[in-house]
PDB file of N, CA and C in Angstrom:
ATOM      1  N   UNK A   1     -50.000  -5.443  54.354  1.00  0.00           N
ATOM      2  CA  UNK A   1     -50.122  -5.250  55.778  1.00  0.00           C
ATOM      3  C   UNK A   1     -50.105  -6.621  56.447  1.00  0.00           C
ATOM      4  N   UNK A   2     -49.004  -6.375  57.521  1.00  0.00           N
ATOM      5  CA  UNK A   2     -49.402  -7.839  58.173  1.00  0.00           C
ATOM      6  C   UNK A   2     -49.890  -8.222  59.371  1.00  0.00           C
ATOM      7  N   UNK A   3     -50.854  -9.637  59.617  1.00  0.00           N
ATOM      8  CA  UNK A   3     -52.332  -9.594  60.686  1.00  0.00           C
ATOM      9  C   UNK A   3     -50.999  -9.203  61.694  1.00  0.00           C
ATOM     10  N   UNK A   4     -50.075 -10.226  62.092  1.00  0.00           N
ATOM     11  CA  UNK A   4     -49.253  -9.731  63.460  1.00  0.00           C
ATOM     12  C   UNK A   4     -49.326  -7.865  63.671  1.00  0.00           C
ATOM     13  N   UNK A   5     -48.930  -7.269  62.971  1.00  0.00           N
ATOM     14  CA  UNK A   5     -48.529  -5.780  62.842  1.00  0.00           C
ATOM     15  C   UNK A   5     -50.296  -5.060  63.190  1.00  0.00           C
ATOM     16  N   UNK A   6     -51.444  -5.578  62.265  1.00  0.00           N
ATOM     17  CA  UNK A   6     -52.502  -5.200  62.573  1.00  0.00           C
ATOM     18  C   UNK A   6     -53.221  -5.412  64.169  1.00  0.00           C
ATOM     19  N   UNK A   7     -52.323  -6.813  64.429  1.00  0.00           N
ATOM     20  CA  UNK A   7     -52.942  -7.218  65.963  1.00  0.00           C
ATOM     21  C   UNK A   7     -52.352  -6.017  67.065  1.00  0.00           C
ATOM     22  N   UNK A   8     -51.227  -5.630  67.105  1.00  0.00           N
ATOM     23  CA  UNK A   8     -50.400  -4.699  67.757  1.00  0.00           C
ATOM     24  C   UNK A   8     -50.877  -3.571  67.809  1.00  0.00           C
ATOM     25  N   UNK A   9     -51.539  -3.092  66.573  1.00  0.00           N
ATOM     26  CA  UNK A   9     -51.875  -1.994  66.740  1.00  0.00           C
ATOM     27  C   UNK A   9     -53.130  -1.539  67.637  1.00  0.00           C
ATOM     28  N   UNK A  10     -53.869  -2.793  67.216  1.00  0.00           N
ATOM     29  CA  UNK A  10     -55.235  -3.323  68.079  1.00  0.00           C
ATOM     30  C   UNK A  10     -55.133  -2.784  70.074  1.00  0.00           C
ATOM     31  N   UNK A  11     -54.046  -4.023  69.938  1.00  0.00           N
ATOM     32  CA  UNK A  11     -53.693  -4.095  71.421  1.00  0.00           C
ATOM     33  C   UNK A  11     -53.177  -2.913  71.734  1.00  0.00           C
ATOM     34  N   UNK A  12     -52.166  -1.572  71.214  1.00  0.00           N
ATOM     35  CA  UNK A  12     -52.109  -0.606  71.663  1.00  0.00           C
ATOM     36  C   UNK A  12     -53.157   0.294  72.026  1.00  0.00           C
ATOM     37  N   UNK A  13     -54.373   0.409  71.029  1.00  0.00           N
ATOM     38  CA  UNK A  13     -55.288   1.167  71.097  1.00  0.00           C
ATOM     39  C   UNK A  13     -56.323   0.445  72.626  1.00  0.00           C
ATOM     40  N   UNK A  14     -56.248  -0.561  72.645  1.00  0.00           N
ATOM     41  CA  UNK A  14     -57.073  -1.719  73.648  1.00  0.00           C
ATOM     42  C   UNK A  14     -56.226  -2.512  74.557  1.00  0.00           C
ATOM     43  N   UNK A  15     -55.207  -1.771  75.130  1.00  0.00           N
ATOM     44  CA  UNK A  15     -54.492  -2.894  76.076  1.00  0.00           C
ATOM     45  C   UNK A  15     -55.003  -3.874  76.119  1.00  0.00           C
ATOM     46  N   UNK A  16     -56.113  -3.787  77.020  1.00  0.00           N
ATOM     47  CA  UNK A  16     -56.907  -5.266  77.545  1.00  0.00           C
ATOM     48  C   UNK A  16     -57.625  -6.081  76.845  1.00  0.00           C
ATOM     49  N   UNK A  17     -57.061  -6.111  75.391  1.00  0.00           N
ATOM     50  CA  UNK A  17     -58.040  -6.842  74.301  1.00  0.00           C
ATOM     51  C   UNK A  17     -56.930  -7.987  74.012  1.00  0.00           C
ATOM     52  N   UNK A  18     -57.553  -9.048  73.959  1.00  0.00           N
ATOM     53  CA  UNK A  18     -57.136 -10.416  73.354  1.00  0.00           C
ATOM     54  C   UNK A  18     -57.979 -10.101  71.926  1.00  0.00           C
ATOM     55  N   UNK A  19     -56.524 -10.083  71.119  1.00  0.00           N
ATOM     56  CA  UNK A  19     -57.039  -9.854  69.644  1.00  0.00           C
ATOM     57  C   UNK A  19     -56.170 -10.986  68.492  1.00  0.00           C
ATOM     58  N   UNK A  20     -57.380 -11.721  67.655  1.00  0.00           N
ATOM     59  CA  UNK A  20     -56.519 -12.766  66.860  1.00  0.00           C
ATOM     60  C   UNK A  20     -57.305 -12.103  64.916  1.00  0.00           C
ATOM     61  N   UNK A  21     -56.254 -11.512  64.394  1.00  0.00           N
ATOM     62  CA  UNK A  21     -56.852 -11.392  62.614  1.00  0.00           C
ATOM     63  C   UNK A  21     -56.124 -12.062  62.042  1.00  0.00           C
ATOM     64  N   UNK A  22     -56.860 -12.638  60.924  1.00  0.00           N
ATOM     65  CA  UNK A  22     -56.413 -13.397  60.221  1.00  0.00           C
ATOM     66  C   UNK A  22     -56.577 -13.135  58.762  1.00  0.00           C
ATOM     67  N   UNK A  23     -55.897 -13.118  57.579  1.00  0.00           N
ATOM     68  CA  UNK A  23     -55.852 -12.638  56.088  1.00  0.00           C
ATOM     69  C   UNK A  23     -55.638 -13.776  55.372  1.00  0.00           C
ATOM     70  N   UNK A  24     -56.681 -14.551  54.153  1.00  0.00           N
ATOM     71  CA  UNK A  24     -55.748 -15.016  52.858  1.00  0.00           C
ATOM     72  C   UNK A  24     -54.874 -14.278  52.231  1.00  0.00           C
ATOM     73  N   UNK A  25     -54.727 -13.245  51.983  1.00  0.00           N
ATOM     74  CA  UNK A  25     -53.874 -12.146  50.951  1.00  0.00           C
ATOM     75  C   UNK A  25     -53.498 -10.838  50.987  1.00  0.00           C
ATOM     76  N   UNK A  26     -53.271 -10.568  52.988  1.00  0.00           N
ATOM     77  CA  UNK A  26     -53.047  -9.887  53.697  1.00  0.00           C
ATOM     78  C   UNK A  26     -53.407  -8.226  52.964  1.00  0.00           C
ATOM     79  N   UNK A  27     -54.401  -8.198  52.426  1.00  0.00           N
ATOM     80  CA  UNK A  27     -54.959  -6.740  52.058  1.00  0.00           C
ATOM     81  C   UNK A  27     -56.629  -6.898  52.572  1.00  0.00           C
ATOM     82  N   UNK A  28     -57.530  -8.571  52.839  1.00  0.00           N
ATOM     83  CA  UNK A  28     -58.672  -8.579  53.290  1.00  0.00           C
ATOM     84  C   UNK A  28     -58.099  -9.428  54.399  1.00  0.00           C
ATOM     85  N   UNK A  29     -59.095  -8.461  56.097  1.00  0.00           N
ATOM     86  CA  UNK A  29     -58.943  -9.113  56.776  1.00  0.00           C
ATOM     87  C   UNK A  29     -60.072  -9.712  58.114  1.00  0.00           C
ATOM     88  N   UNK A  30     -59.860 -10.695  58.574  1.00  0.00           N
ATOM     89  CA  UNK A  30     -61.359 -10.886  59.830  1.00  0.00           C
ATOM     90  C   UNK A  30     -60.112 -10.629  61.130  1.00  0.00           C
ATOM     91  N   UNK A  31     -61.129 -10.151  61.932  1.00  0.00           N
ATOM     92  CA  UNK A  31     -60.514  -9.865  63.356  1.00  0.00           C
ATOM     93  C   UNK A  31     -61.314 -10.210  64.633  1.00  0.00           C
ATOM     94  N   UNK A  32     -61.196 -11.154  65.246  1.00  0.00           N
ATOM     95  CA  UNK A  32     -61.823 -11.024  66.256  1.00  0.00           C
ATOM     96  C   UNK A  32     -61.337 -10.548  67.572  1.00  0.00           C
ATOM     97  N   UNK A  33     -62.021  -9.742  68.177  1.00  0.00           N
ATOM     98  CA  UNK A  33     -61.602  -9.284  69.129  1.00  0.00           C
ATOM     99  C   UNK A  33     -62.360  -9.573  70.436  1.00  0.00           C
ATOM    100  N   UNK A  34     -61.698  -9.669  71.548  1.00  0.00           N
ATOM    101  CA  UNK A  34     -62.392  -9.572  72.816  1.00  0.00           C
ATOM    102  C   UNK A  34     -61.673  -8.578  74.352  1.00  0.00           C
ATOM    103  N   UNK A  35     -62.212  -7.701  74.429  1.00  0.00           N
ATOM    104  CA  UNK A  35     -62.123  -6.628  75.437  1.00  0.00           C
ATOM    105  C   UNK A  35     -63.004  -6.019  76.418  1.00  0.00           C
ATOM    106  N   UNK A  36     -62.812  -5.739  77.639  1.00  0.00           N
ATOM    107  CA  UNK A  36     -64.348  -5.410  78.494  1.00  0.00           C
ATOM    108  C   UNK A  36     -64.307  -3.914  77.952  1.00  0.00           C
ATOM    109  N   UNK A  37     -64.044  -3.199  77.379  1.00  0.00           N
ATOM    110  CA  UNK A  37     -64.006  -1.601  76.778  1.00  0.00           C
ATOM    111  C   UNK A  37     -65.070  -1.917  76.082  1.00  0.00           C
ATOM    112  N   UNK A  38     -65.752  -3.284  75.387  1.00  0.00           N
ATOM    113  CA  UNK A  38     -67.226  -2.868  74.344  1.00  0.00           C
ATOM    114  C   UNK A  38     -68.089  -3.094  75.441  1.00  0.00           C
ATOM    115  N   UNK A  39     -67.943  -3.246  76.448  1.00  0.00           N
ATOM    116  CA  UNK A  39     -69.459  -3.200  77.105  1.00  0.00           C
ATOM    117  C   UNK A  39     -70.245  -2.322  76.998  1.00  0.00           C
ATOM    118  N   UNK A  40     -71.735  -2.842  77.434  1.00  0.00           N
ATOM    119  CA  UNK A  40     -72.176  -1.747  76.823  1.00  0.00           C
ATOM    120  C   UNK A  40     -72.585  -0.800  76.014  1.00  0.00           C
ATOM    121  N   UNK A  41     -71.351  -1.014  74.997  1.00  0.00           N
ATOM    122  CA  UNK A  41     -71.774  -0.362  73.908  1.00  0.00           C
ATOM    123  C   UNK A  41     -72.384  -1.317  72.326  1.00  0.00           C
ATOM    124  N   UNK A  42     -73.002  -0.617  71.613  1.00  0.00           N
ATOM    125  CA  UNK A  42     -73.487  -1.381  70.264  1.00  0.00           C
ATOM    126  C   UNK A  42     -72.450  -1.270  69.324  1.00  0.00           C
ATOM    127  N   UNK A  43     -72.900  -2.693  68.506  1.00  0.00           N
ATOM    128  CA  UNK A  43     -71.777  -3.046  67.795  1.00  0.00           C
ATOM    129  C   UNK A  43     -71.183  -1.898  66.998  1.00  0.00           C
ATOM    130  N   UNK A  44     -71.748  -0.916  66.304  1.00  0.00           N
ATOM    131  CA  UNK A  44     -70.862   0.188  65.350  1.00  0.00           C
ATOM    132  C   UNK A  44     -70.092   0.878  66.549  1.00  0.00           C
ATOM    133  N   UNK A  45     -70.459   1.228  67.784  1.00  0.00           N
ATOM    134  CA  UNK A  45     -69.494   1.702  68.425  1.00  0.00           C
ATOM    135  C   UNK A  45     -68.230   0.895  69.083  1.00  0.00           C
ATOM    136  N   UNK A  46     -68.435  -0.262  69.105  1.00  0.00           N
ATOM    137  CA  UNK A  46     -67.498  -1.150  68.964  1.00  0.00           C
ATOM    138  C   UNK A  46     -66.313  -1.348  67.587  1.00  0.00           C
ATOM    139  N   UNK A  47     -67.176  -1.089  66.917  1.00  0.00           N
ATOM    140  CA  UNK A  47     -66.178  -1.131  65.565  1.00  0.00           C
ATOM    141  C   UNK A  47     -65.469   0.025  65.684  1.00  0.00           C
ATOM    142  N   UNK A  48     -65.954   1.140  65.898  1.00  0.00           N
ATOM    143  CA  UNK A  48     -65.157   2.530  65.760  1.00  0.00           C
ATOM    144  C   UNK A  48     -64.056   2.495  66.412  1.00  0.00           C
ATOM    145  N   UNK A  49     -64.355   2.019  67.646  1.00  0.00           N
ATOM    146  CA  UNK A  49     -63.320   1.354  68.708  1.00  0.00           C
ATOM    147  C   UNK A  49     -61.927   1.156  68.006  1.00  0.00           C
ATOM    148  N   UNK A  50     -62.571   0.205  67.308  1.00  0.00           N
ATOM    149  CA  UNK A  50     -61.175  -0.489  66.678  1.00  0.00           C
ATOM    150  C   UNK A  50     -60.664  -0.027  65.312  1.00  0.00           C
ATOM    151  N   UNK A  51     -61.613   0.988  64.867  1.00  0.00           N
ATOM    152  CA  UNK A  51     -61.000   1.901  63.269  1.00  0.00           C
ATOM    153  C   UNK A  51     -60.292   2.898  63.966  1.00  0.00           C
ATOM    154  N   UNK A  52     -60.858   3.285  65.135  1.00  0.00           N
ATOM    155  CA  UNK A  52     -59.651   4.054  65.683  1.00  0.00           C
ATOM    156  C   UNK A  52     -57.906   4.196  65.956  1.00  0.00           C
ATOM    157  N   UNK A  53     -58.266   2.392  66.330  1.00  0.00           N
ATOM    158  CA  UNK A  53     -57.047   2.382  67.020  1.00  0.00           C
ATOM    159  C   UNK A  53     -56.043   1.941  65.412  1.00  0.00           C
ATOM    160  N   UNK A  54     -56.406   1.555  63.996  1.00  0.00           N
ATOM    161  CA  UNK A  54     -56.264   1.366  63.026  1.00  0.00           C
ATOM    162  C   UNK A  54     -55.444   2.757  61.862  1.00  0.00           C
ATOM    163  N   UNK A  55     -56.631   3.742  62.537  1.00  0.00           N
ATOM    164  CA  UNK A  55     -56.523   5.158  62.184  1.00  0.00           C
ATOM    165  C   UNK A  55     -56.598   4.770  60.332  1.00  0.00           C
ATOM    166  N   UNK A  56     -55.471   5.635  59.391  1.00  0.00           N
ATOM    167  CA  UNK A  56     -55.625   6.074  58.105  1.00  0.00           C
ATOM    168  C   UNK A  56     -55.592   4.646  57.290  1.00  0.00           C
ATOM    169  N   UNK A  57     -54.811   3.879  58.350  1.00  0.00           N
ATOM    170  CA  UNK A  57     -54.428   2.125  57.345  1.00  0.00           C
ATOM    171  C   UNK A  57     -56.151   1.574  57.001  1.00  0.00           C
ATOM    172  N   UNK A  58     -57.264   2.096  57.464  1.00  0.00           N
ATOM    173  CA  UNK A  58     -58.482   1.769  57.195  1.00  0.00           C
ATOM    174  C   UNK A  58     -58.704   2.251  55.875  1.00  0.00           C
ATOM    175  N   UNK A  59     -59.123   1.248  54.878  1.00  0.00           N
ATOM    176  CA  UNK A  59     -59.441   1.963  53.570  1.00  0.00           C
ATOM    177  C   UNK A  59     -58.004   2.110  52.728  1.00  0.00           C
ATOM    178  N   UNK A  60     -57.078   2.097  53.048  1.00  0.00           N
ATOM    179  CA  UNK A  60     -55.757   2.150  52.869  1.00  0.00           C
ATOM    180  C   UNK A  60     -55.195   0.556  52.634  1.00  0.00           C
ATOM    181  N   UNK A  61     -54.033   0.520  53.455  1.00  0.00           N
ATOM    182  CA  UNK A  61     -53.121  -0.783  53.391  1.00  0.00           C
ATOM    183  C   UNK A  61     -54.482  -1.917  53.888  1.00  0.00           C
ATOM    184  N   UNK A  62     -55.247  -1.651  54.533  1.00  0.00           N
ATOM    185  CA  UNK A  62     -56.174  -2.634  55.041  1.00  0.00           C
ATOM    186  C   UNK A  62     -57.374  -2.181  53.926  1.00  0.00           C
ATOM    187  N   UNK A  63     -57.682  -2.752  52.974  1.00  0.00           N
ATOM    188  CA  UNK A  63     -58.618  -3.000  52.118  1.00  0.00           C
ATOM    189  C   UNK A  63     -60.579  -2.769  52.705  1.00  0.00           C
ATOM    190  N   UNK A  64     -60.025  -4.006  53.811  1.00  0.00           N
ATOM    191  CA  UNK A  64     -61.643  -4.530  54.199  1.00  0.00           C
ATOM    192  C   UNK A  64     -61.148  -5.479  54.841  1.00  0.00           C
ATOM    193  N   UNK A  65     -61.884  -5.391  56.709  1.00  0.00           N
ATOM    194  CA  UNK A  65     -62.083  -5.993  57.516  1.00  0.00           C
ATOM    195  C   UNK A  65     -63.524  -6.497  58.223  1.00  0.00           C
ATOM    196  N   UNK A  66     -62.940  -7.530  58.393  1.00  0.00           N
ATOM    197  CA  UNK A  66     -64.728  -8.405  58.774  1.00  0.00           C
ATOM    198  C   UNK A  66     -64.174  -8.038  60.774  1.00  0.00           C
ATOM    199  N   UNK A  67     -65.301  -7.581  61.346  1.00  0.00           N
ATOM    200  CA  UNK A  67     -64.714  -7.178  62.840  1.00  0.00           C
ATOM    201  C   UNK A  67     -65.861  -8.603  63.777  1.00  0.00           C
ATOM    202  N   UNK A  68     -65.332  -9.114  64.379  1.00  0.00           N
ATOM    203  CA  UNK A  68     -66.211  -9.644  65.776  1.00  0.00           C
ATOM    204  C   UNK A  68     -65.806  -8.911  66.745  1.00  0.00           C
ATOM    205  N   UNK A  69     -66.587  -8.032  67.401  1.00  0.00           N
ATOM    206  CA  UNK A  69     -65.911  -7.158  68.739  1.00  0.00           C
ATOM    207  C   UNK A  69     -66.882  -7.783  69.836  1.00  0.00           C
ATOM    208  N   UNK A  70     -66.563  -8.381  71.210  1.00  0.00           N
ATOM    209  CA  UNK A  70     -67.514  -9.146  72.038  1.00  0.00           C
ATOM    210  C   UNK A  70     -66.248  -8.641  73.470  1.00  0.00           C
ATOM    211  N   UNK A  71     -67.254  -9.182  74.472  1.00  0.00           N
ATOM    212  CA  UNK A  71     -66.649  -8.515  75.711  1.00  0.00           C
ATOM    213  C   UNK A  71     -66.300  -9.853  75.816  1.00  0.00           C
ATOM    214  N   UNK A  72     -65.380 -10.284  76.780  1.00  0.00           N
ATOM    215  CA  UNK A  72     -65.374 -12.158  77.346  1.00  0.00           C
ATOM    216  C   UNK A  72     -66.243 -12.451  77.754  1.00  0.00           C
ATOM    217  N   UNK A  73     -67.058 -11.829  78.798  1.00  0.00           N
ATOM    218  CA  UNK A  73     -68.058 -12.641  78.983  1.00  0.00           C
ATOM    219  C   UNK A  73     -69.252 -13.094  78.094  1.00  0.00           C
ATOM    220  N   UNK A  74     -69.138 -12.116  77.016  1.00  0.00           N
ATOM    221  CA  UNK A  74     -70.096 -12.709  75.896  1.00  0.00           C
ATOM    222  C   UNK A  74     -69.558 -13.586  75.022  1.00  0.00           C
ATOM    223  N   UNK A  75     -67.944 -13.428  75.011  1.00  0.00           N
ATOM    224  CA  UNK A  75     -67.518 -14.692  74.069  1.00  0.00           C
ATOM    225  C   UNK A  75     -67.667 -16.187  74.925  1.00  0.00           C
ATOM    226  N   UNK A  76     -67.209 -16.362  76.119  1.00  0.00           N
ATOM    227  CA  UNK A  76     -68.010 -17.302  77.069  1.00  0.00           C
ATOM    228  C   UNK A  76     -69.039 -17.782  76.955  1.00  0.00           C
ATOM    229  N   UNK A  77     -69.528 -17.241  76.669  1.00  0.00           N
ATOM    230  CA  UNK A  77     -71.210 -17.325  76.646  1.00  0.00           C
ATOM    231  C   UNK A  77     -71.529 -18.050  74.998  1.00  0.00           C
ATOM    232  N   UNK A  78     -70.735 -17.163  74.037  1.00  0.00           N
ATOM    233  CA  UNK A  78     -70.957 -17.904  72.412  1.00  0.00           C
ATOM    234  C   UNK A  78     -70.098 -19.248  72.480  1.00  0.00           C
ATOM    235  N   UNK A  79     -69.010 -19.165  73.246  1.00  0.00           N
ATOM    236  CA  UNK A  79     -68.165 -20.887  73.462  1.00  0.00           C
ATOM    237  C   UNK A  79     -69.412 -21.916  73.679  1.00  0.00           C
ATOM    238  N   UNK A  80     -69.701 -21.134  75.097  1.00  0.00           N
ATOM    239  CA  UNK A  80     -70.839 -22.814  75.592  1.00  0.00           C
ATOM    240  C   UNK A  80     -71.990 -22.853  74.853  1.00  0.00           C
ATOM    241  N   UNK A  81     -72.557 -21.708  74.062  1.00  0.00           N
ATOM    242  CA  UNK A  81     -73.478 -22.219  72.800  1.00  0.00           C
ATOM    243  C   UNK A  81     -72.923 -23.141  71.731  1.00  0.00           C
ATOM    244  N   UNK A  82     -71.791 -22.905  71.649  1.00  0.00           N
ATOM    245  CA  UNK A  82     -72.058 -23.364  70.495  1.00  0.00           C
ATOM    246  C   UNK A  82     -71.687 -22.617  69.177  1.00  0.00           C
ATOM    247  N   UNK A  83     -72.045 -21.076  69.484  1.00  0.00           N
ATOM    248  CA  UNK A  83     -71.897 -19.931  68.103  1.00  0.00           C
ATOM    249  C   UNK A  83     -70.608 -19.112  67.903  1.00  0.00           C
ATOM    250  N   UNK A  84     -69.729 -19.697  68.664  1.00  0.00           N
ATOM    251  CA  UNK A  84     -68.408 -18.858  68.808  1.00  0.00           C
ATOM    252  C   UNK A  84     -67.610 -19.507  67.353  1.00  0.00           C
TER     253      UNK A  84
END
């Protein structure tokens, strides 16, 4: 599976998501994402978010993904800390 192809799918399910994944051996992958659609909500419902938009390739062609799901203004916020 490849991150470009995984990012697309992202962004279909999340128009408004700025999404960057990245793979050593394109079967494990990290994704960070940022969209105002997680507001609000807690992180597992954030993740679902995005197994959704993933659908059957979860557990499948995609092995195991590490997720950061944050709204911008909270990634803003982890920039000027420091923890981003």
């Amino acid at each position: 599976m490849d991150t470009a192809e995984i990012e697309k799918l992202i962004v279909t399910g999340l128009p408004d998501a700025k999404v960057r994944v990245m793979s050593p051996d394109n079967t494990h992958f990290e994704a960070l994402i940022l969209s105002p659609a997680f507001a609000g909500k807690r992180p597992i419902a954030r993740h679902q978010l995005v197994y959704q938009c993933l659908g059957s390739l979860m557990g499948n062609e995609i092995h195991a993904m590490s997720i950061r799901a944050h709204t911008p203004d909270e990634w803003r916020e982890l920039e000027m800390s420091g923890k981003a």
